[in-house]
C-alpha atoms as a PDB file:
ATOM      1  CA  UNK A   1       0.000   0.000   0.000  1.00  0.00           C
ATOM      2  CA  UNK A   2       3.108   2.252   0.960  1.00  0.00           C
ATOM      3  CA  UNK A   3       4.351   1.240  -2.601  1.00  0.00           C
ATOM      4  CA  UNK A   4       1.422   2.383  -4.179  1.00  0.00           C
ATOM      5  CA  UNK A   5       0.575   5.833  -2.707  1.00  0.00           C
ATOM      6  CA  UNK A   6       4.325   6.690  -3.724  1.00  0.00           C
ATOM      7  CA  UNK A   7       3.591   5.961  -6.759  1.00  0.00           C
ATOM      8  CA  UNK A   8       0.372   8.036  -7.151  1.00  0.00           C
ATOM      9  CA  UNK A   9       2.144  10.659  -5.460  1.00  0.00           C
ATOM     10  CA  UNK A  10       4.985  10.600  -8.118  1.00  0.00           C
ATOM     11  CA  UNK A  11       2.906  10.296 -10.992  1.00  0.00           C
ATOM     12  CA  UNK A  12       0.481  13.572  -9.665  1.00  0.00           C
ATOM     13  CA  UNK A  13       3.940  15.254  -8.899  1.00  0.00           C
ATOM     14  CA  UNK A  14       4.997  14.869 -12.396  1.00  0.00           C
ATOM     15  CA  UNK A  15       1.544  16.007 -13.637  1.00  0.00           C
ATOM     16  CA  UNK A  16       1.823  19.077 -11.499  1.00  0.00           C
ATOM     17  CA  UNK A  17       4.750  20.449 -13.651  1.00  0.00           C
ATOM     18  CA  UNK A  18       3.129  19.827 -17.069  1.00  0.00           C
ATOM     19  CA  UNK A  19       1.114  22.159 -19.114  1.00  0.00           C
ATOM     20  CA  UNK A  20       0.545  19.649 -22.228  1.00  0.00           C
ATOM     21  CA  UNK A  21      -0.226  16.567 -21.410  1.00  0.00           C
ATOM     22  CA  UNK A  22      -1.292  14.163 -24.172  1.00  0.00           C
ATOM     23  CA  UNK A  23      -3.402  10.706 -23.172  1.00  0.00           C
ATOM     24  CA  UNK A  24      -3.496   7.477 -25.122  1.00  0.00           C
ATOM     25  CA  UNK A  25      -6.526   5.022 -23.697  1.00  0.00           C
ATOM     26  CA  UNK A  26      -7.280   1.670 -24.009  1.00  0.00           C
ATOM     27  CA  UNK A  27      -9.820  -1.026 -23.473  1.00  0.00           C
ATOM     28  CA  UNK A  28      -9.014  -1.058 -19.791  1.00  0.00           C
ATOM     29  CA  UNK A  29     -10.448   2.210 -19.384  1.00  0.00           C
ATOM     30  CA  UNK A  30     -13.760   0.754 -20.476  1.00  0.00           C
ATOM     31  CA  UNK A  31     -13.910  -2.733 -18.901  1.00  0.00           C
ATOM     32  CA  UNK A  32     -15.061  -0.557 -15.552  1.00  0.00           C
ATOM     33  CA  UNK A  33     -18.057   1.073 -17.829  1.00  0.00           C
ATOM     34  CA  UNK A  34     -18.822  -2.805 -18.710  1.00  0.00           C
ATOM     35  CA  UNK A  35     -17.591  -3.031 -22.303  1.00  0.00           C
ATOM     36  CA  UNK A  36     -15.526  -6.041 -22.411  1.00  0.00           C
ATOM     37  CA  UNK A  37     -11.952  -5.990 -24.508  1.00  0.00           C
ATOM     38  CA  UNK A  38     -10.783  -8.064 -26.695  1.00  0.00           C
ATOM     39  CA  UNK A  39      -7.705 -10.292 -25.300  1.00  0.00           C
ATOM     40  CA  UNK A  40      -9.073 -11.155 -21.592  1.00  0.00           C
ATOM     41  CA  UNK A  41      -9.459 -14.416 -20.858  1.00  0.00           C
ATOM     42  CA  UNK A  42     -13.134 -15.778 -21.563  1.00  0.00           C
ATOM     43  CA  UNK A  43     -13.705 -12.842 -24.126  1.00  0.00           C
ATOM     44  CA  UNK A  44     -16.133 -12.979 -26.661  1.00  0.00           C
ATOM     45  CA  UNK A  45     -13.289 -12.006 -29.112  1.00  0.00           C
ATOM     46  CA  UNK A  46     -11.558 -15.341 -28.460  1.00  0.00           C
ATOM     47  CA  UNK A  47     -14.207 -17.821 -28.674  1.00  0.00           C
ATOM     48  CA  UNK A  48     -15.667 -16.052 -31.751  1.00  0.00           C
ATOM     49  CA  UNK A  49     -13.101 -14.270 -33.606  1.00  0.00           C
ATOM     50  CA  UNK A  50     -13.667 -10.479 -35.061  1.00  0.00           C
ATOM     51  CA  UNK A  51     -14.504 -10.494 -38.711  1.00  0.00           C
ATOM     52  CA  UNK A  52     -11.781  -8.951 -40.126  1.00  0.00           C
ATOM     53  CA  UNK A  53     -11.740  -6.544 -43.031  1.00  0.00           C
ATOM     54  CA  UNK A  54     -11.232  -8.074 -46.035  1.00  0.00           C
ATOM     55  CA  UNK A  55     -13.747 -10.889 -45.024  1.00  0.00           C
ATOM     56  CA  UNK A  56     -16.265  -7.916 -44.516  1.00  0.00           C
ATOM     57  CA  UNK A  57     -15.803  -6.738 -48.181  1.00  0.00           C
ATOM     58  CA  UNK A  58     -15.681 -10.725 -49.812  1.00  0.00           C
ATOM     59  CA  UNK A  59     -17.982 -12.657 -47.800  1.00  0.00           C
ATOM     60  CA  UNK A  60     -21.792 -12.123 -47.615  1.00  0.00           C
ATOM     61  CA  UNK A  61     -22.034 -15.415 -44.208  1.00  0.00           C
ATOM     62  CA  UNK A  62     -18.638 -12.800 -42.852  1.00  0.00           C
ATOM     63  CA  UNK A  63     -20.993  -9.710 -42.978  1.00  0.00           C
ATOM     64  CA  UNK A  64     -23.821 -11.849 -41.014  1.00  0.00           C
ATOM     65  CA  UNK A  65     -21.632 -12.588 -38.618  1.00  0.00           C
ATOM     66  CA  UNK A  66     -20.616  -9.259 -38.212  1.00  0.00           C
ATOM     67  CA  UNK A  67     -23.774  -7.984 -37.365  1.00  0.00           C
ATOM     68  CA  UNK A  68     -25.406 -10.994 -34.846  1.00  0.00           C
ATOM     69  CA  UNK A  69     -21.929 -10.375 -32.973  1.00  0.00           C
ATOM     70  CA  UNK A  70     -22.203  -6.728 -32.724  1.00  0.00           C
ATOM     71  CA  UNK A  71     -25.689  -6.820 -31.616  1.00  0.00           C
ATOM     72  CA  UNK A  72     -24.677  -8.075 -28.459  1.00  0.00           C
ATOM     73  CA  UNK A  73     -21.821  -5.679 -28.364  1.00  0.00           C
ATOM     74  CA  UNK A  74     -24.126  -2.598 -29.349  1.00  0.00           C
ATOM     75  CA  UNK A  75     -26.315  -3.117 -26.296  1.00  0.00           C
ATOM     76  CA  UNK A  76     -23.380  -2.496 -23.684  1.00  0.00           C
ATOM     77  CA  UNK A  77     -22.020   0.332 -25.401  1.00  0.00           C
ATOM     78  CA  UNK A  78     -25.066   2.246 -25.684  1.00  0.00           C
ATOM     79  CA  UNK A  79     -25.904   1.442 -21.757  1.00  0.00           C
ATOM     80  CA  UNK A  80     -22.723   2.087 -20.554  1.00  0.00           C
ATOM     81  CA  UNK A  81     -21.775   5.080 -18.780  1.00  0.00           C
ATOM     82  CA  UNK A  82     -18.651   6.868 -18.212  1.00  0.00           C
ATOM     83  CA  UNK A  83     -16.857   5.723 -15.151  1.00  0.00           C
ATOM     84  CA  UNK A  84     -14.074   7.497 -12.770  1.00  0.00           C
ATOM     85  CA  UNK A  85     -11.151   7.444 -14.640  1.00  0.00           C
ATOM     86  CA  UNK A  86     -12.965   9.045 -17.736  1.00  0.00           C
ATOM     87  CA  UNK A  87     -14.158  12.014 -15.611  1.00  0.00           C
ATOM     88  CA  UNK A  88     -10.530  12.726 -13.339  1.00  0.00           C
ATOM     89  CA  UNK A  89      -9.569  13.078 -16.981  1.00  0.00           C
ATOM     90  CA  UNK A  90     -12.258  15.577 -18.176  1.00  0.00           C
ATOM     91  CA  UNK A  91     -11.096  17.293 -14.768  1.00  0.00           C
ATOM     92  CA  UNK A  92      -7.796  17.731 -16.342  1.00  0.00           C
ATOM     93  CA  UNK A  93      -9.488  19.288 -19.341  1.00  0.00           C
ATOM     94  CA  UNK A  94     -10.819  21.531 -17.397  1.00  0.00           C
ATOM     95  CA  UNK A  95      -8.345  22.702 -15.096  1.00  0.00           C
ATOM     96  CA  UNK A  96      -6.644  23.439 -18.899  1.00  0.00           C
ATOM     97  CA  UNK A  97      -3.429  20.551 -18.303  1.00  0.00           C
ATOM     98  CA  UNK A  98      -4.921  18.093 -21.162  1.00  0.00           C
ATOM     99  CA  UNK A  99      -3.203  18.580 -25.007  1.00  0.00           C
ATOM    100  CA  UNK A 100      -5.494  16.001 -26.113  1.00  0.00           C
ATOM    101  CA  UNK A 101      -6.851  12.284 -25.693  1.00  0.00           C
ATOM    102  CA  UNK A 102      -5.785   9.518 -28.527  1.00  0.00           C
ATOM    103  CA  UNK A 103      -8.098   6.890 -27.663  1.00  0.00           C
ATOM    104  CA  UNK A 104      -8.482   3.587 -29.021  1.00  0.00           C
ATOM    105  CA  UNK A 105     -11.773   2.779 -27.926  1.00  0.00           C
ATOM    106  CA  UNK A 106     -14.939   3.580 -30.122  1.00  0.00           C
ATOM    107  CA  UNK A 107     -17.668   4.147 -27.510  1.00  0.00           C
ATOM    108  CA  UNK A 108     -17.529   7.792 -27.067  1.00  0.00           C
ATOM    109  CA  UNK A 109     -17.777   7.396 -23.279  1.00  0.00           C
ATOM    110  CA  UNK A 110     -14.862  10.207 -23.217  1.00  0.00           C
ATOM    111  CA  UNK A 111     -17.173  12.295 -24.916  1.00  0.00           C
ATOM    112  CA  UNK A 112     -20.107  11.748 -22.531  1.00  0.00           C
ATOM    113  CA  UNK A 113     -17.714  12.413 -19.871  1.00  0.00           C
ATOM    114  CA  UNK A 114     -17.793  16.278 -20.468  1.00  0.00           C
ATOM    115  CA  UNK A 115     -14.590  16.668 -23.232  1.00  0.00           C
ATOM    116  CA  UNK A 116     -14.526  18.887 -26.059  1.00  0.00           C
ATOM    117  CA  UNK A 117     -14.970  16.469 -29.029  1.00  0.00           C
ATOM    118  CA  UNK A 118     -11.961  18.691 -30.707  1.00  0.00           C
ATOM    119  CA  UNK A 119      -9.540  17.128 -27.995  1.00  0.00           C
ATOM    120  CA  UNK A 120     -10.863  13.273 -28.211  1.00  0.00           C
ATOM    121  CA  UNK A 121      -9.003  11.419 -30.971  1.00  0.00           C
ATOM    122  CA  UNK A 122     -10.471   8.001 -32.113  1.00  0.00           C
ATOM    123  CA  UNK A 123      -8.313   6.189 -34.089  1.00  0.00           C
ATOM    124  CA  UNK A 124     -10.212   3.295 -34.644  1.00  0.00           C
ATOM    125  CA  UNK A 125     -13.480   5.095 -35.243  1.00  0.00           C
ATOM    126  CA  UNK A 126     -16.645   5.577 -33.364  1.00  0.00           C
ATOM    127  CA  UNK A 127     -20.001   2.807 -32.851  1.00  0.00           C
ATOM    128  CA  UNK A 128     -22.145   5.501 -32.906  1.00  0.00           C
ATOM    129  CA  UNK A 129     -22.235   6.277 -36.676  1.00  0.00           C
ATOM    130  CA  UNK A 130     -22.763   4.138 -39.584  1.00  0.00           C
ATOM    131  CA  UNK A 131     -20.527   4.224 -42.283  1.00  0.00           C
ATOM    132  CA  UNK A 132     -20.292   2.943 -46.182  1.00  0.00           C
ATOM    133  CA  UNK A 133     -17.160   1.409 -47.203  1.00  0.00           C
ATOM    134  CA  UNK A 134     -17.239   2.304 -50.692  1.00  0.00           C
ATOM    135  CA  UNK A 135     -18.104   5.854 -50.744  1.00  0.00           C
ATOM    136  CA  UNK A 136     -17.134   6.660 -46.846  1.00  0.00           C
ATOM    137  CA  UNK A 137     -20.631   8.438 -46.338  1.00  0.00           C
ATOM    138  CA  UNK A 138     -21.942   8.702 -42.924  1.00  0.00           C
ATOM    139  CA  UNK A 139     -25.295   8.082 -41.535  1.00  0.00           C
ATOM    140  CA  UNK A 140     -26.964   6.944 -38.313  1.00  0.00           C
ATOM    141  CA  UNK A 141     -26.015   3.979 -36.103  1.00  0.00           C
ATOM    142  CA  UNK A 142     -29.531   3.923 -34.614  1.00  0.00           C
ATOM    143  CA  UNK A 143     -31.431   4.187 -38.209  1.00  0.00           C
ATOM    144  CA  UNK A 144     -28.776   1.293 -39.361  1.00  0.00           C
ATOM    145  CA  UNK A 145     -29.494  -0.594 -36.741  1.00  0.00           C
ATOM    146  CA  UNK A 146     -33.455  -0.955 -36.839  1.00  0.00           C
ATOM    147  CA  UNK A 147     -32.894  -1.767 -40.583  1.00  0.00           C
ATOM    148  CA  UNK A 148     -30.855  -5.232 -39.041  1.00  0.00           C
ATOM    149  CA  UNK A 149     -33.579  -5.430 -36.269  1.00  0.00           C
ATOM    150  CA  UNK A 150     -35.966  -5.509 -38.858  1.00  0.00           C
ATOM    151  CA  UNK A 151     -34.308  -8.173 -40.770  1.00  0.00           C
ATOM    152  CA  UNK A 152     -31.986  -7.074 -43.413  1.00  0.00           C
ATOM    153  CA  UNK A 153     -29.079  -9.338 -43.110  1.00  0.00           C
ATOM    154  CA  UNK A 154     -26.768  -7.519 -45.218  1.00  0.00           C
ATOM    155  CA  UNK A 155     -27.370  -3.905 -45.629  1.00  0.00           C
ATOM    156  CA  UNK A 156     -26.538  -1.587 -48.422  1.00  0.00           C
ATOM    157  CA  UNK A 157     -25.275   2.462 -48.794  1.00  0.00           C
ATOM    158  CA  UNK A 158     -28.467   4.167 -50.118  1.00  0.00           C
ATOM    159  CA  UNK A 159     -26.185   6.598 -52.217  1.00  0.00           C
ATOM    160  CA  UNK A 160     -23.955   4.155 -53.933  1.00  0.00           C
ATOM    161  CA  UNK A 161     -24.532   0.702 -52.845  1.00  0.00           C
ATOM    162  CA  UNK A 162     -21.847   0.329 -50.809  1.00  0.00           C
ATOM    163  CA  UNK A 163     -21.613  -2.536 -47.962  1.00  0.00           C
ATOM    164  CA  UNK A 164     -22.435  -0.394 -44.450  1.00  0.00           C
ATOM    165  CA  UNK A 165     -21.061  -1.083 -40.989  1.00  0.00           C
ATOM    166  CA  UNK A 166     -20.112   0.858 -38.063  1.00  0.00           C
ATOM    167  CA  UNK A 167     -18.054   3.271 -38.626  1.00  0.00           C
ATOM    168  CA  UNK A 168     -15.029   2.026 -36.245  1.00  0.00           C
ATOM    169  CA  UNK A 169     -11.867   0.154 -37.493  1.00  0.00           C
ATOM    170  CA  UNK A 170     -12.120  -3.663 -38.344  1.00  0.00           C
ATOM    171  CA  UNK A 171      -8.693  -6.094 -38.187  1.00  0.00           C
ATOM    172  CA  UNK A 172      -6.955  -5.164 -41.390  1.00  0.00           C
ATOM    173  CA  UNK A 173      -8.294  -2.117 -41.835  1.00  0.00           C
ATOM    174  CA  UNK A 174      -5.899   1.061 -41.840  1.00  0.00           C
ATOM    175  CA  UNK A 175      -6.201   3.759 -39.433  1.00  0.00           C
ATOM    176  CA  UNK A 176      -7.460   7.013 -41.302  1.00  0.00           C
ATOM    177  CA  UNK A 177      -4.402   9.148 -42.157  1.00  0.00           C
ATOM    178  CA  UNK A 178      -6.145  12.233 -40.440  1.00  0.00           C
ATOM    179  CA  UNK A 179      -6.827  10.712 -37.015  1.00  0.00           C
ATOM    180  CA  UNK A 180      -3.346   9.370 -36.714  1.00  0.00           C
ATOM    181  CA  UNK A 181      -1.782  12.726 -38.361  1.00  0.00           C
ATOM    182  CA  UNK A 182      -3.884  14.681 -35.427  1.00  0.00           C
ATOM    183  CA  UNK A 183      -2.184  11.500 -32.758  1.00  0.00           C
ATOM    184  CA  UNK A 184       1.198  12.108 -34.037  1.00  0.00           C
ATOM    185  CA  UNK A 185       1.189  15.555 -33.538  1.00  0.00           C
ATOM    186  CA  UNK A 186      -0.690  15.432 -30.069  1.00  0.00           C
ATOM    187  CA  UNK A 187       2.501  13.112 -29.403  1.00  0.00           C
ATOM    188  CA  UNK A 188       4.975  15.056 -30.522  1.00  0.00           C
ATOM    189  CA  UNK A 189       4.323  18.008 -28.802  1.00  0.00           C
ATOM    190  CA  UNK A 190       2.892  17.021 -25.257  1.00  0.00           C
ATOM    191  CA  UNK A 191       5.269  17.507 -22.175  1.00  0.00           C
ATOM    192  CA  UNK A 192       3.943  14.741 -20.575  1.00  0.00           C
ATOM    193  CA  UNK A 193       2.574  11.357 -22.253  1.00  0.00           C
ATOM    194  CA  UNK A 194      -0.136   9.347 -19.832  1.00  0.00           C
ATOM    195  CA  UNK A 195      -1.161   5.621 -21.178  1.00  0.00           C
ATOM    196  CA  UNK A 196      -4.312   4.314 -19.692  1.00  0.00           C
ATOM    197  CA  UNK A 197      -5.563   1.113 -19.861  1.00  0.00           C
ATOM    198  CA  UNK A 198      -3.795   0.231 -23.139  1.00  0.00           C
ATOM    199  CA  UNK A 199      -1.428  -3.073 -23.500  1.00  0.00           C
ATOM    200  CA  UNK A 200       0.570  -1.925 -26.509  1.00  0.00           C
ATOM    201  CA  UNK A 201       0.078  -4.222 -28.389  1.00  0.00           C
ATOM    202  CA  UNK A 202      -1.811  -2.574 -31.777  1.00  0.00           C
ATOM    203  CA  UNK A 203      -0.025  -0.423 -33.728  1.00  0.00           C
ATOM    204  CA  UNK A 204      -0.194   2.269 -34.615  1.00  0.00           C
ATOM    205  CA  UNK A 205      -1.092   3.545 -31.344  1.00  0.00           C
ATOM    206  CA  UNK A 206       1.515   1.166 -29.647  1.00  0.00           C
ATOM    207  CA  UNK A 207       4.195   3.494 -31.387  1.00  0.00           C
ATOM    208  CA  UNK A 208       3.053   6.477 -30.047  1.00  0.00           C
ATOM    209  CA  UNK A 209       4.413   7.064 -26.691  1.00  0.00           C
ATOM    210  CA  UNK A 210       8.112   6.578 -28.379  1.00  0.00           C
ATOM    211  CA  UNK A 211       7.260  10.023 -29.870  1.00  0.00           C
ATOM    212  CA  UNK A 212       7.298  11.961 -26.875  1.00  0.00           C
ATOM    213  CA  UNK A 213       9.845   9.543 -25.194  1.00  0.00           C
ATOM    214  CA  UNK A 214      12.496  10.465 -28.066  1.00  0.00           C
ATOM    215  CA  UNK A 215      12.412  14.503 -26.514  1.00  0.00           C
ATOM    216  CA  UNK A 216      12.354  12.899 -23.160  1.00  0.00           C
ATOM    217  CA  UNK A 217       9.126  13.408 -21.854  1.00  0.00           C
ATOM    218  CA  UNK A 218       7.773  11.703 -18.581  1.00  0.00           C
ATOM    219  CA  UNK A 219       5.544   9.165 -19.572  1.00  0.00           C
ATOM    220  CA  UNK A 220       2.968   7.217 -17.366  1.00  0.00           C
ATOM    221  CA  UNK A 221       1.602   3.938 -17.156  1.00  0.00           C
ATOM    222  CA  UNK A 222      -1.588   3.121 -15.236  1.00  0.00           C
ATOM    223  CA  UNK A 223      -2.605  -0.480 -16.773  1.00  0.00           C
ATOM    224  CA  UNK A 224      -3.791  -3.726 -15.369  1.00  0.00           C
ATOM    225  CA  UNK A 225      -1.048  -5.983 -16.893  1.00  0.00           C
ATOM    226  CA  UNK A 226       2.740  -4.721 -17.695  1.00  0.00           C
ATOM    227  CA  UNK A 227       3.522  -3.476 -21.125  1.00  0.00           C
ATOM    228  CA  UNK A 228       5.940  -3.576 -23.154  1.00  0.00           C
ATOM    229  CA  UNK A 229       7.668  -0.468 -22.452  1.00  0.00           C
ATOM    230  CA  UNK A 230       6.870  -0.662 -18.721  1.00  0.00           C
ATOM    231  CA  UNK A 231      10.696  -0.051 -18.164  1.00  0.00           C
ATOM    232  CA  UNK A 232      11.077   3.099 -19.927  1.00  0.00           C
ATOM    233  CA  UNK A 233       8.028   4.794 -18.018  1.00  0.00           C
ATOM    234  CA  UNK A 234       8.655   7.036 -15.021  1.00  0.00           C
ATOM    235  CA  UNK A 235       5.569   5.896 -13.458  1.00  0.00           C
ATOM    236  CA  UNK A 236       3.793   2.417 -13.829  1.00  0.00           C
ATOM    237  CA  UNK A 237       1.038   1.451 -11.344  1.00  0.00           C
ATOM    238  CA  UNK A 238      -0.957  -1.882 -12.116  1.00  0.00           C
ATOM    239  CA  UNK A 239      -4.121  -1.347 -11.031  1.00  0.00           C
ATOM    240  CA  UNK A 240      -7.817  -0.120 -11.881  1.00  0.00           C
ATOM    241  CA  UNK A 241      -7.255   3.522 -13.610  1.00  0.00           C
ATOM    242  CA  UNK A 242     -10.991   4.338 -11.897  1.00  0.00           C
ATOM    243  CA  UNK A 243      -9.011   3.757  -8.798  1.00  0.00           C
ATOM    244  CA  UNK A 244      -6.291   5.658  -9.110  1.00  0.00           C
ATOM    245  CA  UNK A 245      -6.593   8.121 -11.868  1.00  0.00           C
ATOM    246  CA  UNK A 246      -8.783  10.233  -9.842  1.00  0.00           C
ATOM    247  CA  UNK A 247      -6.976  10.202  -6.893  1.00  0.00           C
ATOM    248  CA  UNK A 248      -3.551  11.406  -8.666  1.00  0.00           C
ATOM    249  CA  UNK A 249      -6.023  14.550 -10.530  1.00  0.00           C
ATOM    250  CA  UNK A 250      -7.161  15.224  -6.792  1.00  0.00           C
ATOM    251  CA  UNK A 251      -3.536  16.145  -5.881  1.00  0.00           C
ATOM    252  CA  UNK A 252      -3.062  18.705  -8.894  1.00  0.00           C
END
């Protein structure tokens, strides 16, 4: 316990001193809003694996699947509610400390939580719009999904014909060039670099933190399990970031 309120005293120490600090989140920020990730144990994710990509744009049965597994999905998004850790950081927004959040996560809890939209960058996309993947048009999730309810199995872009989905990032599917221009930039120029709930494991937001660590910025950790780059962090603390995010904000 002594160990532990060093380290939140170290980390919010840290924090104190910087003016620009830029956020990268995870899964494990969400897992306390009850949105399950994608490499725990018992996860959906491994027993049925994520349709990726290019099976989305060849396979009619891979779109099906697509949609009866985010049905399930879709439910505890668009219950769940931002917890703790999301609001200590829209605390930090507002006591004007926070560059900007890179988040990895496509429920728009951060959003809910009370930041700008400007400041939250989602680099794999968002679940609450609907988006073709030939022409890239937009539309809404909730208008998409009563089509499915309603029993269309494979649904079409009313402009061009294009095969819709959410508009969030499937495996094999490239990060838009804007979102991760915006990250790299947030990255480049924060004075402090905070990862929450993130493993490191999916690039291109795995490479990220290097940006800031090159000019020798403090960088953070607050994450369940170790990473990869626990070693090169000032500050790593392995616990719940609802726990302890808001109690290293309380000390700025």
């Amino acid at each position: 316990m002594l160990i532990l309120q060093q380290q939140i005293e170290d980390a919010a120490e840290l924090m104190q001193h910087a003016q620009r600090i830029a956020v990268l989140t995870g899964a494990g920020i969400s897992t306390e809003s009850g949105i399950p990730d994608f490499r725990s144990p018992g996860s959906r994710w491994q027993q049925h694996p994520p349709v990726s990509y290019h099976a989305f744009i060849t396979d009619a049965q891979a779109r099906q699947q697509y949609w009866q597994t985010r049905r399930d999905l879709s439910v505890q998004v668009s219950t769940a509610c931002p917890n703790a850790a999301h609001y200590a950081l829209a605390a930090l927004e507002n006591i004007q400390r926070l560059a900007g959040i890179i988040t990895q996560n496509f429920d728009g809890l951060h959003q809910d939580a009370g930041h700008q939209p400007a400041r939250v960058i989602e680099l794999h996309g968002t679940a609450r719009a609907a988006a073709c993947t030939l022409c890239g048009k937009r539309s809404s999730m909730n208008e998409l999904q009563m089509r499915i309810d309603a029993g269309e199995i494979d649904p079409c872009c009313t402009a061009c014909g294009g095969y819709l989905k959410a508009a969030t990032i499937l495996f094999g599917q490239k990060v838009p060039d804007a979102a991760l221009k915006q990250a790299k930039e947030l990255a480049s120029n924060c004075d402090l670099f905070l990862v929450i709930g993130s493993s490191l494991k999916v690039t291109p937001a795995s490479t990220l933190p290097h940006l800031a660590l090159r000019r020798e910025v403090p960088l953070i950790i607050i994450n369940l399990q170790p990473t990869s780059i626990d070693q090169l962090a000032d500050v790593v603390i392995h616990h719940k970031a609802g726990e302890i995010l808001p109690r290293i904000v309380a000390r700025l």
